[in-house]
Protein backbone atom coordinates (compact mmCIF):
# COMPACT_ATOMS: atom_id res chain seq x y z
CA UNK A 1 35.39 -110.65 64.22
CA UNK A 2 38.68 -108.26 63.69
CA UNK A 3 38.75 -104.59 64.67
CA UNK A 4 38.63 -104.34 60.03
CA UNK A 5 35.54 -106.30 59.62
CA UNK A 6 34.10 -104.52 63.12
CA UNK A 7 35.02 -101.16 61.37
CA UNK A 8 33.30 -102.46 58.01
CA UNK A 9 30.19 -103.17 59.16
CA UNK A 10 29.59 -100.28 61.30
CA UNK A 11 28.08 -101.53 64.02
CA UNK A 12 26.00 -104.22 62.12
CA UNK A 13 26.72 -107.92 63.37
CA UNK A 14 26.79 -110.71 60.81
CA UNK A 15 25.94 -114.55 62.52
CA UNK A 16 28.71 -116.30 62.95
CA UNK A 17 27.78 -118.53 60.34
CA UNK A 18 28.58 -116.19 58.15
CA UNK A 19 32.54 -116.07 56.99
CA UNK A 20 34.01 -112.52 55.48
CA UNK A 21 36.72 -114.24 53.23
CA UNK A 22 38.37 -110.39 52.72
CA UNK A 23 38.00 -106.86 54.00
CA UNK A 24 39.33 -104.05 51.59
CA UNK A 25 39.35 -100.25 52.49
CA UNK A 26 37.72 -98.18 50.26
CA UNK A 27 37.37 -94.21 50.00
CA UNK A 28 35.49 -93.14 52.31
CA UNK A 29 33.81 -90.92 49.88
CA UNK A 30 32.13 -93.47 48.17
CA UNK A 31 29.64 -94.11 51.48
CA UNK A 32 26.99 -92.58 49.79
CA UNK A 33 27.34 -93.12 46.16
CA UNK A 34 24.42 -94.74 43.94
CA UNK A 35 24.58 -98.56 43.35
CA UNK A 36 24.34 -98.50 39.70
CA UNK A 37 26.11 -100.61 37.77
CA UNK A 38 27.07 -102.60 40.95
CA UNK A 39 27.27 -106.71 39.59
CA UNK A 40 25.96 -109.48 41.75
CA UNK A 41 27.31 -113.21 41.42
CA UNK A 42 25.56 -115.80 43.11
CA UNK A 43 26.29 -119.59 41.87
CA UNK A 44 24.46 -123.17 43.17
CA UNK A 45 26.00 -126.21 43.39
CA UNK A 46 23.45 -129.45 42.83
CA UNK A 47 24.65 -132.65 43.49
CA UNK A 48 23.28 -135.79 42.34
CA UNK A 49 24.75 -138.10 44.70
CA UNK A 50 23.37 -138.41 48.00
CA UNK A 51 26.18 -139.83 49.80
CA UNK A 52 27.93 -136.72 48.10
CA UNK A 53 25.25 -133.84 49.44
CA UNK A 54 25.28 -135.98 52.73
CA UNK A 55 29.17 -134.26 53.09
CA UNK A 56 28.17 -130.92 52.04
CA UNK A 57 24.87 -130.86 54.23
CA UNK A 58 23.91 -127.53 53.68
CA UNK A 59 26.17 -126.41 51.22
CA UNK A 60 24.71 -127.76 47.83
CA UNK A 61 21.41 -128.86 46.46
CA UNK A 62 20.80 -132.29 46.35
CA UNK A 63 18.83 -133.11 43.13
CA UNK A 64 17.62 -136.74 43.10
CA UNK A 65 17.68 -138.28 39.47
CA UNK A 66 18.79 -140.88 37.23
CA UNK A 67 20.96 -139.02 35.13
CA UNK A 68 21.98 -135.21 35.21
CA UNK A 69 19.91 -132.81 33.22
CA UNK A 70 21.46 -131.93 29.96
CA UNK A 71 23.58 -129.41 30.36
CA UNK A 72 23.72 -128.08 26.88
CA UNK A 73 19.68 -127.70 26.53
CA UNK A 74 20.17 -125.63 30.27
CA UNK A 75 22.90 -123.14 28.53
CA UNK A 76 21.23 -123.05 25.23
CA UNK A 77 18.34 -121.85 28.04
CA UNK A 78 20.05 -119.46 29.96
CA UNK A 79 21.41 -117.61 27.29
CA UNK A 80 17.48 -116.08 26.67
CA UNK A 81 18.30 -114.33 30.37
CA UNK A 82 20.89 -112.18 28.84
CA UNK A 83 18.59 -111.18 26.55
CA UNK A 84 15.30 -110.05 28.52
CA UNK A 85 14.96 -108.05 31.25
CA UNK A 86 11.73 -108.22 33.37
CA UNK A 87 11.90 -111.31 35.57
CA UNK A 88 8.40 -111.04 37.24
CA UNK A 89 7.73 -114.77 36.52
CA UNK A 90 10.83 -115.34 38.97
CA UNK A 91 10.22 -113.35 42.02
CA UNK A 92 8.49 -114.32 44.57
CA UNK A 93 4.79 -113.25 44.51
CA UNK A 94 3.65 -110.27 46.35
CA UNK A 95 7.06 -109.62 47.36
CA UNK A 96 6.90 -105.76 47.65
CA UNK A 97 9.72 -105.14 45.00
CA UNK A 98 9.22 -101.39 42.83
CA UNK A 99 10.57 -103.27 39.76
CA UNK A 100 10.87 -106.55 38.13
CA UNK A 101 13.47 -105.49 36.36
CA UNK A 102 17.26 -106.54 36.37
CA UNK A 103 20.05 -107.42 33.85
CA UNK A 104 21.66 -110.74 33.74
CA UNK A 105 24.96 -110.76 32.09
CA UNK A 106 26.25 -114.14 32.59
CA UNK A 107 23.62 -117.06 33.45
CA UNK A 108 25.89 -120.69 33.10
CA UNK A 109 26.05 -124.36 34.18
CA UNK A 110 29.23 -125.77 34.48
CA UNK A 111 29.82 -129.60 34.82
CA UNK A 112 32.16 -130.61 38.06
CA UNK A 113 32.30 -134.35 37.18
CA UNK A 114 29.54 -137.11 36.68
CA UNK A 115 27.63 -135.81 39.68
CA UNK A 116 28.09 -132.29 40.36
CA UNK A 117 27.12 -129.30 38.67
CA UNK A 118 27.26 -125.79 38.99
CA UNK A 119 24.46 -122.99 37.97
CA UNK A 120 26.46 -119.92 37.97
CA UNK A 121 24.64 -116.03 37.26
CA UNK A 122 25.38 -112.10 37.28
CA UNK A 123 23.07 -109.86 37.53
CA UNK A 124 22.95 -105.61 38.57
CA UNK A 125 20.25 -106.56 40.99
CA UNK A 126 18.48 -109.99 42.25
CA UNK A 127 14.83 -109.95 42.92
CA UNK A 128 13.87 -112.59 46.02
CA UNK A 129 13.98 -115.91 45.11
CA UNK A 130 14.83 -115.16 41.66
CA UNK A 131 18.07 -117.41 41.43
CA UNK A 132 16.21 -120.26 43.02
CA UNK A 133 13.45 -119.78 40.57
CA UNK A 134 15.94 -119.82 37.33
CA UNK A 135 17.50 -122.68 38.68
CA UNK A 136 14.06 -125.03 39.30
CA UNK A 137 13.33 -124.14 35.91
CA UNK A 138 16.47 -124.62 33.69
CA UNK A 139 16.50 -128.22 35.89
CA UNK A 140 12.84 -128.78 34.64
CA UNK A 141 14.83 -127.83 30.81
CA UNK A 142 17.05 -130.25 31.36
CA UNK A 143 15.14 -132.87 32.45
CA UNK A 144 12.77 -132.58 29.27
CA UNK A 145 9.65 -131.09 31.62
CA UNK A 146 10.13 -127.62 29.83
CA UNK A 147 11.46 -126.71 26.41
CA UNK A 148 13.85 -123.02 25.59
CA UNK A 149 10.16 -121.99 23.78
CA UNK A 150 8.45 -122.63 27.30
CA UNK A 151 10.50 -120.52 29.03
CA UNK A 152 9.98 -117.35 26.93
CA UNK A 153 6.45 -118.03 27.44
CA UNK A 154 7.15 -118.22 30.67
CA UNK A 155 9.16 -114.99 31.29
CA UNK A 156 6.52 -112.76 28.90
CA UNK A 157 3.51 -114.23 31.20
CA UNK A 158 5.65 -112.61 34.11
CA UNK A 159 3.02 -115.12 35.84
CA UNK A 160 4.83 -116.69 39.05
CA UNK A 161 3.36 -119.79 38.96
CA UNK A 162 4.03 -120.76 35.27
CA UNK A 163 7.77 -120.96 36.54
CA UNK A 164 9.06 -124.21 37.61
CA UNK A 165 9.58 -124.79 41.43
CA UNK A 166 12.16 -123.03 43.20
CA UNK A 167 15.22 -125.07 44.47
CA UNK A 168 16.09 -124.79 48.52
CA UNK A 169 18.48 -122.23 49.10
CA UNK A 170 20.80 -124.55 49.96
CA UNK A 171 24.20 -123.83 48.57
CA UNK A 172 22.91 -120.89 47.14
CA UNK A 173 26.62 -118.58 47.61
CA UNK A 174 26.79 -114.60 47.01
CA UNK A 175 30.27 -115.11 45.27
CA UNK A 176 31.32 -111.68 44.30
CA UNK A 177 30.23 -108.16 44.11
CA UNK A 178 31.80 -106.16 41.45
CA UNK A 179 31.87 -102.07 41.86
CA UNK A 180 33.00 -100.46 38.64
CA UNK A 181 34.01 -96.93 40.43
CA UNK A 182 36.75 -99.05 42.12
């Protein structure tokens, strides 16, 4: 770890797993500033290939099915995120959290080629497990399990377990934090 990422973190040690891709200085005034209106990206690549995941063990989901889910019924979904803001039905139960809610700006698939996809979201906060959740049900959209009315039911039950099954985290990427005071 450089002396910049040492000086960063403060003291706090990151596995070595984990890659810091840059390291910015910032005013050190802003230490104790309030995190609203902070954005979160996190994105999840699912692959449909095996011999494909096999290469990116670890990296990205892999999704065993015939054919991909439709991709337009999963965006004509995900657009109902923007639009709602308690996502109870997609945190994990008895998690501890003060609030449920959060506001998704952006919630996307985007194709990569005939076996790789991309679930792509923003939100001002995350609740656990609540990307994983999303993604386990816009798959079960796309497959035909669940319909768009199913998951507004779904989200106004704010009832766990009427949410389709959370994806494994892996691939699941932070990709970008986004201050606005900066």
């Amino acid at each position: 770890m450089s002396h910049a990422q040492s000086v960063l973190l403060e003291g706090k040690v990151l596995q070595d797993n984990v890659p810091i891709a840059n390291v910015e200085v910032i005013n050190k005034q802003l230490n104790n500033v309030s995190l609203t209106n902070v954005l979160g990206e996190f994105e999840i690549p699912i692959e449909r290939e095996n011999n494909l995941a096999f290469f990116k063990n670890g990296y990205s989901y892999y999704f065993p099915c015939q054919k991909k889910p439709d991709v337009k019924l999963t965006n004509q979904a995900a657009k109902y995120l923007l639009e709602v803001n308690d996502f109870a039905c997609f945190s994990k139960s008895h998690a501890g959290a003060k609030t449920t809610i959060c506001k998704v700006t952006k919630a996307e698939w985007e194709v990569l080629d005939d076996h790789s996809i991309v679930f792509h979201i923003t939100a001002d906060r995350f609740l656990r497990n609540m990307v994983r959740a999303i993604v386990g049900t816009l798959i079960d959209i796309g497959n035909g399990k669940l319909t768009s009315e199913d998951l507004k039911k779904i989200i106004e039950s704010k009832n766990r377990s009427m949410a389709g099954t959370s994806v494994p985290g892996n691939g699941l990427y932070l990709c970008e934090i986004k201050y606005p005071y900066l």
